[in-house]
PDB file of N, CA and C in Angstrom:
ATOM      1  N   UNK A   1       0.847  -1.175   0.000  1.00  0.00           N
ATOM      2  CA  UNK A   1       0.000   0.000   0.000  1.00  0.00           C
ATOM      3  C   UNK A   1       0.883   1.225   0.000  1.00  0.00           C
ATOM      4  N   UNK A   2       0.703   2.202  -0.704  1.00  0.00           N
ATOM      5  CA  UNK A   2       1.719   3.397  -1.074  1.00  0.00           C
ATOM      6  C   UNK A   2       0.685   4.291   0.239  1.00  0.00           C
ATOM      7  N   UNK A   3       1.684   4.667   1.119  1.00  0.00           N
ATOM      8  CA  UNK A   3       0.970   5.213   2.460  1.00  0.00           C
ATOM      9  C   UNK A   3       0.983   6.810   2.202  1.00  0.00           C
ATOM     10  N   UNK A   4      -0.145   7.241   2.144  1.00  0.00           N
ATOM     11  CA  UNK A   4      -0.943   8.895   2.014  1.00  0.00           C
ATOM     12  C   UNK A   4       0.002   9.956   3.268  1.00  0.00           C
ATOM     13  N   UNK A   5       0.471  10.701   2.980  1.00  0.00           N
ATOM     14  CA  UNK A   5       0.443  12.381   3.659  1.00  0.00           C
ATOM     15  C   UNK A   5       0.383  12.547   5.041  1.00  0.00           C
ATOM     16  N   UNK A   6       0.587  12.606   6.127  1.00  0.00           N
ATOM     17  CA  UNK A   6       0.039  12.677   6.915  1.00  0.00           C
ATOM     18  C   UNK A   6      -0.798  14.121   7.068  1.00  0.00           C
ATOM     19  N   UNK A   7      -0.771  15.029   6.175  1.00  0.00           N
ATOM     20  CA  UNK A   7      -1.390  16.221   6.569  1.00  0.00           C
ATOM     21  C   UNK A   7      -2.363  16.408   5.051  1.00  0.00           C
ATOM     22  N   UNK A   8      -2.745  15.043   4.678  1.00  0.00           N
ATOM     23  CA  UNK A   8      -3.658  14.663   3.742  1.00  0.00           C
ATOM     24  C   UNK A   8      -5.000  15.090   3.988  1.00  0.00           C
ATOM     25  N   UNK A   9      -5.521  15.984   3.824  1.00  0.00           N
ATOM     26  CA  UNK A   9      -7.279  16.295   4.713  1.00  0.00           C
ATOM     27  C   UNK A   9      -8.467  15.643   3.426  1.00  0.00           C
ATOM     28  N   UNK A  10      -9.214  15.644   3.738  1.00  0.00           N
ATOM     29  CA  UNK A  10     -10.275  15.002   2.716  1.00  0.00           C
ATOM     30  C   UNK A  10     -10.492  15.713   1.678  1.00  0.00           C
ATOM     31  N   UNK A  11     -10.652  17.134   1.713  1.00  0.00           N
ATOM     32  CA  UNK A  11     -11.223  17.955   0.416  1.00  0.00           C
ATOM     33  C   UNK A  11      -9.895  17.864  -0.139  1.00  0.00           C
ATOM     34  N   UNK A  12      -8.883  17.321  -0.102  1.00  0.00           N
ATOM     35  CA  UNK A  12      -7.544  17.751  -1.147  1.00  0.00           C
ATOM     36  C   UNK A  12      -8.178  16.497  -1.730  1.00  0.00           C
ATOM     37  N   UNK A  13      -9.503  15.601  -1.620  1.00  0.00           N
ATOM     38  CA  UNK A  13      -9.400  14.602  -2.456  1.00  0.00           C
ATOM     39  C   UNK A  13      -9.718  15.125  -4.333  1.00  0.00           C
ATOM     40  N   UNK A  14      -9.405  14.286  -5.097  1.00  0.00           N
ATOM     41  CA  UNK A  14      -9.126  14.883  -6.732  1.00  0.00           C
ATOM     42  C   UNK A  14     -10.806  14.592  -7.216  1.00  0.00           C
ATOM     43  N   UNK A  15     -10.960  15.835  -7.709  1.00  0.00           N
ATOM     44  CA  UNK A  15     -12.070  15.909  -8.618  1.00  0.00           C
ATOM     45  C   UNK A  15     -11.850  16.009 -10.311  1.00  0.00           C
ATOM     46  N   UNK A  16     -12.951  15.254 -10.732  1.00  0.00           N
ATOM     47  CA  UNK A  16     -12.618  15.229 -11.890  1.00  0.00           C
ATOM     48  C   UNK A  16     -12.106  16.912 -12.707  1.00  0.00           C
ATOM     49  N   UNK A  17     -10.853  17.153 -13.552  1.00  0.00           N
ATOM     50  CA  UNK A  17     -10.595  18.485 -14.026  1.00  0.00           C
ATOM     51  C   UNK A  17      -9.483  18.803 -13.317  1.00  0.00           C
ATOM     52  N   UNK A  18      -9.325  18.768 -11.757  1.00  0.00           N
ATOM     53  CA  UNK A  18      -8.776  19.831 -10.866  1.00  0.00           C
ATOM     54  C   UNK A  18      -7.332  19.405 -10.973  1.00  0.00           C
ATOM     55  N   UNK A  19      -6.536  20.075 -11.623  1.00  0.00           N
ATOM     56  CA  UNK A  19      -5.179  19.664 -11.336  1.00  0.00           C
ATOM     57  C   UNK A  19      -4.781  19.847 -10.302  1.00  0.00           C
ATOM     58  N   UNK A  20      -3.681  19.128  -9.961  1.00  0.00           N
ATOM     59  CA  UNK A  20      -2.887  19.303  -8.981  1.00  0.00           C
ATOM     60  C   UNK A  20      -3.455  18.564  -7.705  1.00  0.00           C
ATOM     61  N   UNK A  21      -4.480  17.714  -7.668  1.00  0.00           N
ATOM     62  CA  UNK A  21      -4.802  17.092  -6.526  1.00  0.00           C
ATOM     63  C   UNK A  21      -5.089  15.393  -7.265  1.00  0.00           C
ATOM     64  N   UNK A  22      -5.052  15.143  -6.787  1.00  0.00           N
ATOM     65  CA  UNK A  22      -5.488  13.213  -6.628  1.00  0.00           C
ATOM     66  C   UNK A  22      -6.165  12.722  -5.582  1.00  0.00           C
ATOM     67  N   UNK A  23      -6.254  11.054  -6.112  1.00  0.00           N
ATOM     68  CA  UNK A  23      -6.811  10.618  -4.810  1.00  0.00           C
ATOM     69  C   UNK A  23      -6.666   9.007  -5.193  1.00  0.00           C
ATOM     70  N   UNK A  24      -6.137   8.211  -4.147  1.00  0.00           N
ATOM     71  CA  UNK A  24      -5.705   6.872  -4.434  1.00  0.00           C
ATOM     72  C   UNK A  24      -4.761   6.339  -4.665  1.00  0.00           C
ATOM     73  N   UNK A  25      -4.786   5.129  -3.686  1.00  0.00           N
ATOM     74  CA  UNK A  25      -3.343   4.694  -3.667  1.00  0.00           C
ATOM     75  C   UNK A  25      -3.964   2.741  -4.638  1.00  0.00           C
ATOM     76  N   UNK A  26      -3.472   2.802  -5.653  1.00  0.00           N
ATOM     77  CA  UNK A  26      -3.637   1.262  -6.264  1.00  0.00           C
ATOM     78  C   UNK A  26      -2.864   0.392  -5.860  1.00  0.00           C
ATOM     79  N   UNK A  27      -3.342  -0.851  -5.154  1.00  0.00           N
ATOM     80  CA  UNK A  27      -2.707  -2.170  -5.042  1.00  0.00           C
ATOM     81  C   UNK A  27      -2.497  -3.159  -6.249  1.00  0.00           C
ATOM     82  N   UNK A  28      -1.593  -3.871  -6.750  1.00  0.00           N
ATOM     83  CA  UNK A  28      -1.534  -4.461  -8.146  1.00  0.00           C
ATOM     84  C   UNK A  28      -1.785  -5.874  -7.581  1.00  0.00           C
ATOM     85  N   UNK A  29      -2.238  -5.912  -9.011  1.00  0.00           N
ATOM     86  CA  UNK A  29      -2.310  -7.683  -8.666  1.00  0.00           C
ATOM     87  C   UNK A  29      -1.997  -8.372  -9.861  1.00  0.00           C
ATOM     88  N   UNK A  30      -1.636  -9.342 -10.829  1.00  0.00           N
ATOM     89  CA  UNK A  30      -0.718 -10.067 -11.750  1.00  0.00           C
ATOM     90  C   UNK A  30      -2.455  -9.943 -13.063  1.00  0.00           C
ATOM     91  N   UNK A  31      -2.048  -9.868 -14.135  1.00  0.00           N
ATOM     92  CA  UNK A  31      -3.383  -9.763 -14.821  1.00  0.00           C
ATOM     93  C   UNK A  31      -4.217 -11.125 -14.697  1.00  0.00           C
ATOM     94  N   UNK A  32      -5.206 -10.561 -14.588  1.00  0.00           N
ATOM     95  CA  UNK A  32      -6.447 -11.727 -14.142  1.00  0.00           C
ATOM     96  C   UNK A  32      -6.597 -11.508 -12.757  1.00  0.00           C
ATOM     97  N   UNK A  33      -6.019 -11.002 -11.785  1.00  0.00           N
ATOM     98  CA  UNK A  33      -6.394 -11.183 -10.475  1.00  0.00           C
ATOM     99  C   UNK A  33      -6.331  -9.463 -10.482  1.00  0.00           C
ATOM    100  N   UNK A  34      -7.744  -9.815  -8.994  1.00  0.00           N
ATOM    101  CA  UNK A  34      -7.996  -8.543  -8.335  1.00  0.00           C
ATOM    102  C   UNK A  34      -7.415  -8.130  -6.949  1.00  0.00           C
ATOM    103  N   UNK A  35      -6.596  -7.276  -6.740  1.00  0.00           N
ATOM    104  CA  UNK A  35      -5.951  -7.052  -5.240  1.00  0.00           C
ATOM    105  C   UNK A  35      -6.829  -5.672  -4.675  1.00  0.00           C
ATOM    106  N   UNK A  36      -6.681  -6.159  -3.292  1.00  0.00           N
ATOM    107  CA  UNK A  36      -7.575  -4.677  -2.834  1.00  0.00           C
ATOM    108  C   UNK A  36      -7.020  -3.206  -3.127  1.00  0.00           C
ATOM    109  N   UNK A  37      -7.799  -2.347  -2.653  1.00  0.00           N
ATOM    110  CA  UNK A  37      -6.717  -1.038  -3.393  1.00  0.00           C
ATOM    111  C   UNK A  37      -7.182  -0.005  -1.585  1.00  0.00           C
ATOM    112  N   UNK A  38      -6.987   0.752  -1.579  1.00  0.00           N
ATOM    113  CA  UNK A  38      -6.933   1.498  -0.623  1.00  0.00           C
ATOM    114  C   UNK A  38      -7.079   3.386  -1.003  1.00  0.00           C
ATOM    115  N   UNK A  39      -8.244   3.982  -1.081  1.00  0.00           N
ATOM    116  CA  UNK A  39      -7.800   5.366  -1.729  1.00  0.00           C
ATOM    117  C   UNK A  39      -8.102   6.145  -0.813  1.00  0.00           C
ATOM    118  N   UNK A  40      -7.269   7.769  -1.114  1.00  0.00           N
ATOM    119  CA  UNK A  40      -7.403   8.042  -0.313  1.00  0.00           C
ATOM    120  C   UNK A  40      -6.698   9.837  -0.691  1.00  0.00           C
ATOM    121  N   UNK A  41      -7.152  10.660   0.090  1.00  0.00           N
ATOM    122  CA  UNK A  41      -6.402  12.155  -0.922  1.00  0.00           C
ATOM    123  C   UNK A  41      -5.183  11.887  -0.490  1.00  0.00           C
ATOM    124  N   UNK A  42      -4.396  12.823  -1.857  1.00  0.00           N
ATOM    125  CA  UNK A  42      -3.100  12.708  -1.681  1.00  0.00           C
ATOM    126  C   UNK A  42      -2.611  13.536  -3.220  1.00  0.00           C
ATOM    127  N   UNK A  43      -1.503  14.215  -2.903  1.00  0.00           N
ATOM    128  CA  UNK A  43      -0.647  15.634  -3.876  1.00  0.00           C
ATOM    129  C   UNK A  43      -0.552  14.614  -4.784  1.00  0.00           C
ATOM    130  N   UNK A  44      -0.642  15.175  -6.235  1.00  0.00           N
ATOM    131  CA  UNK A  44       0.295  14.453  -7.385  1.00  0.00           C
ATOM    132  C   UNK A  44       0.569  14.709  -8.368  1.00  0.00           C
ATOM    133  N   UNK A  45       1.106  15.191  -9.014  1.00  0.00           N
ATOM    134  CA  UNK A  45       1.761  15.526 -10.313  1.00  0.00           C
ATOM    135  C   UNK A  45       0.472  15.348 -11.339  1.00  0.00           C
ATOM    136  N   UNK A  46       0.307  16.214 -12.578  1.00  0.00           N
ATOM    137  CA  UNK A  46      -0.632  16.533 -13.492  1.00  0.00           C
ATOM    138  C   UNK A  46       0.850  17.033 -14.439  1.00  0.00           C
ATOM    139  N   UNK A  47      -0.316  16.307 -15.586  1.00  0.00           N
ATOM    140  CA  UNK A  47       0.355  16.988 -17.120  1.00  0.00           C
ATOM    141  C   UNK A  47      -0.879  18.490 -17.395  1.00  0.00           C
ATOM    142  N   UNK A  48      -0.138  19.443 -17.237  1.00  0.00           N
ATOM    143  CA  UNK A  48      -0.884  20.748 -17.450  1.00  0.00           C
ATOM    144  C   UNK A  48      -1.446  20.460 -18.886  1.00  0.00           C
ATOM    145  N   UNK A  49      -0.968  19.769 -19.665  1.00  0.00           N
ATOM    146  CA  UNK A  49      -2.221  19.664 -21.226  1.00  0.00           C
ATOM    147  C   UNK A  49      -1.731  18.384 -21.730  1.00  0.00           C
ATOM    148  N   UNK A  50      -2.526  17.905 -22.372  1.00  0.00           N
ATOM    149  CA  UNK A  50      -2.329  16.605 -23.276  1.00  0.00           C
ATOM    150  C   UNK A  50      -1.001  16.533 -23.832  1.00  0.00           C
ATOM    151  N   UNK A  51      -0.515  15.227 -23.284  1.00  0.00           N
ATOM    152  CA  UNK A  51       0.935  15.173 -23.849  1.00  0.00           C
ATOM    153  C   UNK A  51       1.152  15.086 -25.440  1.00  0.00           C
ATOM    154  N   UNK A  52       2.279  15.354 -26.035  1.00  0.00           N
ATOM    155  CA  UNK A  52       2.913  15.463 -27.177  1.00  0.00           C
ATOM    156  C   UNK A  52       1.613  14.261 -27.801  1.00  0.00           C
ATOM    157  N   UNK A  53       1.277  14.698 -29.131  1.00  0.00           N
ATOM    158  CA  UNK A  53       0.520  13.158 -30.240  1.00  0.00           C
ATOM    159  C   UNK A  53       1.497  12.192 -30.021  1.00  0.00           C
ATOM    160  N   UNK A  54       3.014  12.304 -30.444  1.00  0.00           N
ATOM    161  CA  UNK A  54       3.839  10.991 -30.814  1.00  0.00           C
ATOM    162  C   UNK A  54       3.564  10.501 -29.638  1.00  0.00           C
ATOM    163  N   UNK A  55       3.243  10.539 -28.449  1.00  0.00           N
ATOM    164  CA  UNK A  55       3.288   9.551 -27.416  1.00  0.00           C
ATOM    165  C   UNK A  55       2.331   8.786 -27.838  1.00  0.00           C
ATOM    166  N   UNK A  56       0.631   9.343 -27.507  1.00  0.00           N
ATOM    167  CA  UNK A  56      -0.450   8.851 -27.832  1.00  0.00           C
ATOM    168  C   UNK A  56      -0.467   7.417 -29.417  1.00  0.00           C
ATOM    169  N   UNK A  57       0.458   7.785 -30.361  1.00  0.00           N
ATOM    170  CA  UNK A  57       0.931   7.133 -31.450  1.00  0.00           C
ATOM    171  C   UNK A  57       1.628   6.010 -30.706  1.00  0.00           C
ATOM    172  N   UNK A  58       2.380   6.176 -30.240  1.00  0.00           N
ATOM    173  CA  UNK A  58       3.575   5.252 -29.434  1.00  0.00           C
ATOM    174  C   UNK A  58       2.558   4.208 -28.682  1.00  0.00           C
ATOM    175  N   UNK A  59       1.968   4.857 -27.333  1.00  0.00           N
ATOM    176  CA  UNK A  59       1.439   3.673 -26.887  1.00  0.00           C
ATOM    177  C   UNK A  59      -0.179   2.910 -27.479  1.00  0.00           C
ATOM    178  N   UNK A  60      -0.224   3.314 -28.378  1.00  0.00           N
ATOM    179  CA  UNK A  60      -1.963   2.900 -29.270  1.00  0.00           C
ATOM    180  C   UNK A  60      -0.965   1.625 -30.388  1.00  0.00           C
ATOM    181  N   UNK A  61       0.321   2.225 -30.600  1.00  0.00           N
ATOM    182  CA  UNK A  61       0.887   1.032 -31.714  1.00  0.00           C
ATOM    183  C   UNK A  61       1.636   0.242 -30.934  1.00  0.00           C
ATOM    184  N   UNK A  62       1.889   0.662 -29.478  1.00  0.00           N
ATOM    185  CA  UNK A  62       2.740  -0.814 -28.636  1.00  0.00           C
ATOM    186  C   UNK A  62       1.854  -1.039 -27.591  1.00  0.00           C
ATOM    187  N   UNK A  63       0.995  -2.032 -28.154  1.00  0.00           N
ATOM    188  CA  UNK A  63      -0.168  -1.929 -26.507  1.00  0.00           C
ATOM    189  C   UNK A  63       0.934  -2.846 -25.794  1.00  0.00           C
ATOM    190  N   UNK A  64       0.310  -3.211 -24.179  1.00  0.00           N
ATOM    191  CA  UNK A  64       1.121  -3.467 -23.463  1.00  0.00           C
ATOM    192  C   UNK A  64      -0.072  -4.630 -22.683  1.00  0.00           C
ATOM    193  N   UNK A  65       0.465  -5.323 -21.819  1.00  0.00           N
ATOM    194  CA  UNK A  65      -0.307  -6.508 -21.566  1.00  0.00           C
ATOM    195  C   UNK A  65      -1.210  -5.851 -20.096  1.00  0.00           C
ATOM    196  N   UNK A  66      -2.785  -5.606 -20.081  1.00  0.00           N
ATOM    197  CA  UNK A  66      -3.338  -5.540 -19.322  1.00  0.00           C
ATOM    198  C   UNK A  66      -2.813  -5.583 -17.794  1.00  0.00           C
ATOM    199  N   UNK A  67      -3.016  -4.415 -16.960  1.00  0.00           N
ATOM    200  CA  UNK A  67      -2.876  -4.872 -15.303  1.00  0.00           C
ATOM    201  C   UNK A  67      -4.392  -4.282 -15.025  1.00  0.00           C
ATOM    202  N   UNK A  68      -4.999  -5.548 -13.842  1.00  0.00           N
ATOM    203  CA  UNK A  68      -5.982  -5.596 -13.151  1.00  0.00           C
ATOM    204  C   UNK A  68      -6.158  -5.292 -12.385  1.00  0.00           C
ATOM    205  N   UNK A  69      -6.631  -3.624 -11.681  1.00  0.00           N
ATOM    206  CA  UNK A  69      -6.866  -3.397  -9.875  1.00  0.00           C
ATOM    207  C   UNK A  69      -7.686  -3.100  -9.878  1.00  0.00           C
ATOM    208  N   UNK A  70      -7.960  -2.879  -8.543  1.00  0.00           N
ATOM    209  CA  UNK A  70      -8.937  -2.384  -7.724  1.00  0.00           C
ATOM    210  C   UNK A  70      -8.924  -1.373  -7.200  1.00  0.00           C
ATOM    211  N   UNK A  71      -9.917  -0.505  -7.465  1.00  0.00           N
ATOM    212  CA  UNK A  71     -10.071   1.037  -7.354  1.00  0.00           C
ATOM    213  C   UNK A  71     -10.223   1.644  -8.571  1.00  0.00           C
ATOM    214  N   UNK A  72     -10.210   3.165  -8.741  1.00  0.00           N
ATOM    215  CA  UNK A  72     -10.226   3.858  -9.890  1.00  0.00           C
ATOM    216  C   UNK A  72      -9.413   3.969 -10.486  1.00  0.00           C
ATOM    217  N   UNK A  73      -9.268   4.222 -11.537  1.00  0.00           N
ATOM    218  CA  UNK A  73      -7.957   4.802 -12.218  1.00  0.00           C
ATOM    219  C   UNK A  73      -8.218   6.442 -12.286  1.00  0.00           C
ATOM    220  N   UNK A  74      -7.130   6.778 -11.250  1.00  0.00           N
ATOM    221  CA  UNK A  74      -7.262   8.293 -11.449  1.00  0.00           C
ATOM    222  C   UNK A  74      -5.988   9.005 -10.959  1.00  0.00           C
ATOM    223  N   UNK A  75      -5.811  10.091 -12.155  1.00  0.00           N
ATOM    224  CA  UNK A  75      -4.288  10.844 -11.903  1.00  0.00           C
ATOM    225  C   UNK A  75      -4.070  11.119 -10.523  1.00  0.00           C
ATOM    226  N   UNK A  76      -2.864  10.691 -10.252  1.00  0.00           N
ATOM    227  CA  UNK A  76      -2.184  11.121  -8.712  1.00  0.00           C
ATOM    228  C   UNK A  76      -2.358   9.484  -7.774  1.00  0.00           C
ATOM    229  N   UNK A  77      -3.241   8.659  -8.735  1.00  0.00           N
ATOM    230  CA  UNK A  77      -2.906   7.129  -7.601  1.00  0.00           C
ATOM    231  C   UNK A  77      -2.052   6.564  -8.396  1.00  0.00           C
ATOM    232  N   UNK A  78      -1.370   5.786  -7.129  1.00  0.00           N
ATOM    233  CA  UNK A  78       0.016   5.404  -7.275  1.00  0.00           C
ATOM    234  C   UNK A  78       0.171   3.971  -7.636  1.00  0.00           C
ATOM    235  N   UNK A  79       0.864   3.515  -8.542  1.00  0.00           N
ATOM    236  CA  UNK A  79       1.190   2.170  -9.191  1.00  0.00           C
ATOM    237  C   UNK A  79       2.131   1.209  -8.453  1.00  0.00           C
ATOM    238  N   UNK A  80       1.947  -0.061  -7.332  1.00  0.00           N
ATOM    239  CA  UNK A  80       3.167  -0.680  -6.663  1.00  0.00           C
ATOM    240  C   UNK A  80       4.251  -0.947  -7.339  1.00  0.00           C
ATOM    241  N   UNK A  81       5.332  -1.113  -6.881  1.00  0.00           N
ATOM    242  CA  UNK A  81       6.951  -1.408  -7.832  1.00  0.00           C
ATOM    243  C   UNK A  81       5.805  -2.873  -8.613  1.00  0.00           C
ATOM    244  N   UNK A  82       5.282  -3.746  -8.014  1.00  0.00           N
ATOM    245  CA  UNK A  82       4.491  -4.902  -8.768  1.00  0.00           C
ATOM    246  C   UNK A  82       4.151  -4.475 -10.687  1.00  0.00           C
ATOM    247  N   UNK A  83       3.675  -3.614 -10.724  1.00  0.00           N
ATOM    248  CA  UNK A  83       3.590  -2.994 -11.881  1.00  0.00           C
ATOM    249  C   UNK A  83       4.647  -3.031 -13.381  1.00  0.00           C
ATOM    250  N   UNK A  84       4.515  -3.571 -13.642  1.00  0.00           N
ATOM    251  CA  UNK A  84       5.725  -3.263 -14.769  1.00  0.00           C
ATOM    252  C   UNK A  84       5.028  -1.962 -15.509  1.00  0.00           C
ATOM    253  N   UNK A  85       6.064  -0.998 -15.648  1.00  0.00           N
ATOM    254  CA  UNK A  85       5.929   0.294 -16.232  1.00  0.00           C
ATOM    255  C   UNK A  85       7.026   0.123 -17.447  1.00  0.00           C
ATOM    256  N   UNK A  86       5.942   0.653 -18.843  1.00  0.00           N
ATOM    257  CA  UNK A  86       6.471   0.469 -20.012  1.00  0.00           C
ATOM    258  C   UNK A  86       7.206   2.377 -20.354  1.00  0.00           C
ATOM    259  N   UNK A  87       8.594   1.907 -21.192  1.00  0.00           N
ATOM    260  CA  UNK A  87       9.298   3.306 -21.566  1.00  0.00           C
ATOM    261  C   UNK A  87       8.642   3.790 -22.957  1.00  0.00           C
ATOM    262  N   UNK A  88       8.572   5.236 -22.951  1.00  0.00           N
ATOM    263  CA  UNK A  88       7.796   5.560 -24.630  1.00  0.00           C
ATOM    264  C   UNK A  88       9.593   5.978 -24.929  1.00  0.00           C
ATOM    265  N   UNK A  89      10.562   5.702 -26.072  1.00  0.00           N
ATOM    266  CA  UNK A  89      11.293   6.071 -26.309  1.00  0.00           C
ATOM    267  C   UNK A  89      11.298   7.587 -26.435  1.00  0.00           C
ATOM    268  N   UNK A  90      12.075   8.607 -26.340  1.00  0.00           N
ATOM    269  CA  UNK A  90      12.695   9.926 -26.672  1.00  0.00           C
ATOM    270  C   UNK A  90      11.560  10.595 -25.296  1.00  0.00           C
ATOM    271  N   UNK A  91      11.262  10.178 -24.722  1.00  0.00           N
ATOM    272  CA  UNK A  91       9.986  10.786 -23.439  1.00  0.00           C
ATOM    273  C   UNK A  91      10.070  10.143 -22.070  1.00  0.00           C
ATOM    274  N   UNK A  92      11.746  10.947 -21.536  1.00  0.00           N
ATOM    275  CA  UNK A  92      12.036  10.271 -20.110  1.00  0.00           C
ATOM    276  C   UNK A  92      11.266  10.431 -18.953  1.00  0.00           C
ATOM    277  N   UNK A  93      10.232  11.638 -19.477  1.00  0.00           N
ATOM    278  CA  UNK A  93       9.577  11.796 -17.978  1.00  0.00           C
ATOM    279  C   UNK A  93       7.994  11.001 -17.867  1.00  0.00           C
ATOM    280  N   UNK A  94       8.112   9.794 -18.973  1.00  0.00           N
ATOM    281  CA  UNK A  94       6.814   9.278 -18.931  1.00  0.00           C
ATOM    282  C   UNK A  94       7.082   7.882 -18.916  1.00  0.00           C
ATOM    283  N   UNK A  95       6.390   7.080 -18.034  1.00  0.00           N
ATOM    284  CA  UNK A  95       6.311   5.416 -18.434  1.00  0.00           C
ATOM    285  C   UNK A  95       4.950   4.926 -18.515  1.00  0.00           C
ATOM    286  N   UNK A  96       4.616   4.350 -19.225  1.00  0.00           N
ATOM    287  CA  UNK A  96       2.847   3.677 -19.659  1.00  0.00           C
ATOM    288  C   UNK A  96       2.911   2.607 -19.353  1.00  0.00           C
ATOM    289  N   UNK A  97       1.738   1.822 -19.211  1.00  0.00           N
ATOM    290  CA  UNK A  97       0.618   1.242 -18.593  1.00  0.00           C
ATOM    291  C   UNK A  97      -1.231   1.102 -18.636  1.00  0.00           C
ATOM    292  N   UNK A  98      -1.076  -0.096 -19.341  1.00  0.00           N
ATOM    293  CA  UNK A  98      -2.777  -0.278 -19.332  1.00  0.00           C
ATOM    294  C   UNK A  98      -3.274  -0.834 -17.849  1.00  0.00           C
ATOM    295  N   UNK A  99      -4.082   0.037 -17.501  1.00  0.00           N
ATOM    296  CA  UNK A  99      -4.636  -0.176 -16.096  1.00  0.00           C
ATOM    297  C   UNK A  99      -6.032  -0.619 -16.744  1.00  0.00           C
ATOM    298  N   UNK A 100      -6.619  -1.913 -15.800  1.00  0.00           N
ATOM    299  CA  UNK A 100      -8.332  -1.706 -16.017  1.00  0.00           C
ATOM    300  C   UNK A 100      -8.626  -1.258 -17.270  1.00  0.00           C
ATOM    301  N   UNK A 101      -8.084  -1.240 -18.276  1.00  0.00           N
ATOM    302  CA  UNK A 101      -8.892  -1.252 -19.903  1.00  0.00           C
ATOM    303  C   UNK A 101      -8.094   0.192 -19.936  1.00  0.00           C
ATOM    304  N   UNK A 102      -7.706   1.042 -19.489  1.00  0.00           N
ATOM    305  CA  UNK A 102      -7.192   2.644 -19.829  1.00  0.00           C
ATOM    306  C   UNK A 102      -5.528   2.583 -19.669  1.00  0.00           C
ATOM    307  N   UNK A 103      -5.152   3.291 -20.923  1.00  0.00           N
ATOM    308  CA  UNK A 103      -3.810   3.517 -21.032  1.00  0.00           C
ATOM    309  C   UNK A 103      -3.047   4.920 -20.188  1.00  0.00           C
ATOM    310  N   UNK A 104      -2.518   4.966 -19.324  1.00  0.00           N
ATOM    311  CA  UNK A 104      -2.027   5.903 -18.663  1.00  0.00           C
ATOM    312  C   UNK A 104      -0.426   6.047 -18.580  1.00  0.00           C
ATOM    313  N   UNK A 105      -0.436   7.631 -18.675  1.00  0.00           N
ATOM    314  CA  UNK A 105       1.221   7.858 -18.739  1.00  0.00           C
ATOM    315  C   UNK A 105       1.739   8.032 -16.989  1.00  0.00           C
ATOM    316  N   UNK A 106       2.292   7.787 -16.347  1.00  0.00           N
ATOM    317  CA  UNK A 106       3.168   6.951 -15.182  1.00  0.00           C
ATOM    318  C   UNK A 106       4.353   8.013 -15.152  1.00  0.00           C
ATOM    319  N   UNK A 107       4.938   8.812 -14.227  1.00  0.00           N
ATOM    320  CA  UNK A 107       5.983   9.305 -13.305  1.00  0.00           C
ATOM    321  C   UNK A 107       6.513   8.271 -13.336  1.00  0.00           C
ATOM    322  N   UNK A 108       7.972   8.505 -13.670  1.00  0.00           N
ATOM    323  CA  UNK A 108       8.624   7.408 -13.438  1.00  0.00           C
ATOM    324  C   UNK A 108       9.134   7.169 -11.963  1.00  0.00           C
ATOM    325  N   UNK A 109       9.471   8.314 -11.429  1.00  0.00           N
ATOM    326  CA  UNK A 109      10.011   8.635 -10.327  1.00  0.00           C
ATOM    327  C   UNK A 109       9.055   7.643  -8.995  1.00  0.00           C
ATOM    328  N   UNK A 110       8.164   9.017  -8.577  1.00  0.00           N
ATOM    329  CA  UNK A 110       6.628   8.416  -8.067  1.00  0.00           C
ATOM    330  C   UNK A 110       5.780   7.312  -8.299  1.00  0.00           C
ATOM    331  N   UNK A 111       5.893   6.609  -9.564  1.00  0.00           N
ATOM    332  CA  UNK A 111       5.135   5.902 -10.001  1.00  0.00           C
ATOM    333  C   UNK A 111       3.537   6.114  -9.876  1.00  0.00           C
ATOM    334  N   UNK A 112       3.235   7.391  -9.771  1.00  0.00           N
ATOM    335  CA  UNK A 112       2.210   7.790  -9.806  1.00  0.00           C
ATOM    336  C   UNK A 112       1.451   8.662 -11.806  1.00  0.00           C
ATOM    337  N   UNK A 113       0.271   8.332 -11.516  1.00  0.00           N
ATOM    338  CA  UNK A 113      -0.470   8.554 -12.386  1.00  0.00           C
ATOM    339  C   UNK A 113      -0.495  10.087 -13.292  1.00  0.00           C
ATOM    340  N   UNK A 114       0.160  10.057 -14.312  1.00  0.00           N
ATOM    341  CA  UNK A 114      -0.160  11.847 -14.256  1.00  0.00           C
ATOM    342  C   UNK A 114      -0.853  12.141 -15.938  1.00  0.00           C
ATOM    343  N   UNK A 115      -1.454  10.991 -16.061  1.00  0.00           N
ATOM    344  CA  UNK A 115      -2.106  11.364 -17.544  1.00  0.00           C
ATOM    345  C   UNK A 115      -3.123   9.863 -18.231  1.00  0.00           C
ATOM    346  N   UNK A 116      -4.720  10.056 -18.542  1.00  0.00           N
ATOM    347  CA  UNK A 116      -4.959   8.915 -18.393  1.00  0.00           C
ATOM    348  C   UNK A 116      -5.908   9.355 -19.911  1.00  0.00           C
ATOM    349  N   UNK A 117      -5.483   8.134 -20.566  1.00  0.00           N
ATOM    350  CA  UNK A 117      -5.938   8.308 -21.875  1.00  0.00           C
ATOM    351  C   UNK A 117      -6.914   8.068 -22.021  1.00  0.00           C
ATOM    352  N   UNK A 118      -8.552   8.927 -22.756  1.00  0.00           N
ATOM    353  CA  UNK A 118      -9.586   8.013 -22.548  1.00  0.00           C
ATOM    354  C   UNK A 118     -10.192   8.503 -24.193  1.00  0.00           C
TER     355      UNK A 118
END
């Protein structure tokens, strides 16, 4: 479980639009299985606008093999090291990932959520 803030208060939880806030911490589980997830507010990194097309090109022509959790998929929840996080070549500050049917671009650092393709 990726453990929340301690000075995490509830309204910092992420609404749909609002940059700069999140909410959720994702537990992974191997594809086909469901692991519990735990959410909860918490700070997280946002792409201020839709990343570059060539990415969107990149990960639509290299899909990547399904991961299955539990909870939402939503910018600022965090992905366990469990996760394999895929590289888009020439784009170090992004790693992808199909979560739950949605392709999302991944902090490499954080391993948190900061762009979710829909």
């Amino acid at each position: 479980v990726i453990e929340q803030p301690a000075d995490t208060q509830p309204q910092d939880t992420a609404v749909a639009g609002a940059a700069g806030a999140a909410a959720g911490a994702l537990i992974a589980g191997p594809f086909g299985a469901v692991a519990g997830a735990a959410l909860g507010g918490a700070a997280g990194a946002t792409v201020s606008e839709e990343p570059a097309p060539e990415i969107r090109t990149y990960v639509t022509e290299h899909p990547v093999d399904p991961v299955l959790l539990d909870g939402e998929v939503v910018v600022g929840a965090g992905l366990p090291e469990t996760v394999t996080l895929y590289e888009v070549p020439g784009y170090s500050d992004y790693r992808y990932v199909m979560v739950n049917g949605q392709t999302v671009l991944v902090g490499p650092e954080d391993r948190r959520i900061v762009y979710i393709y829909r």
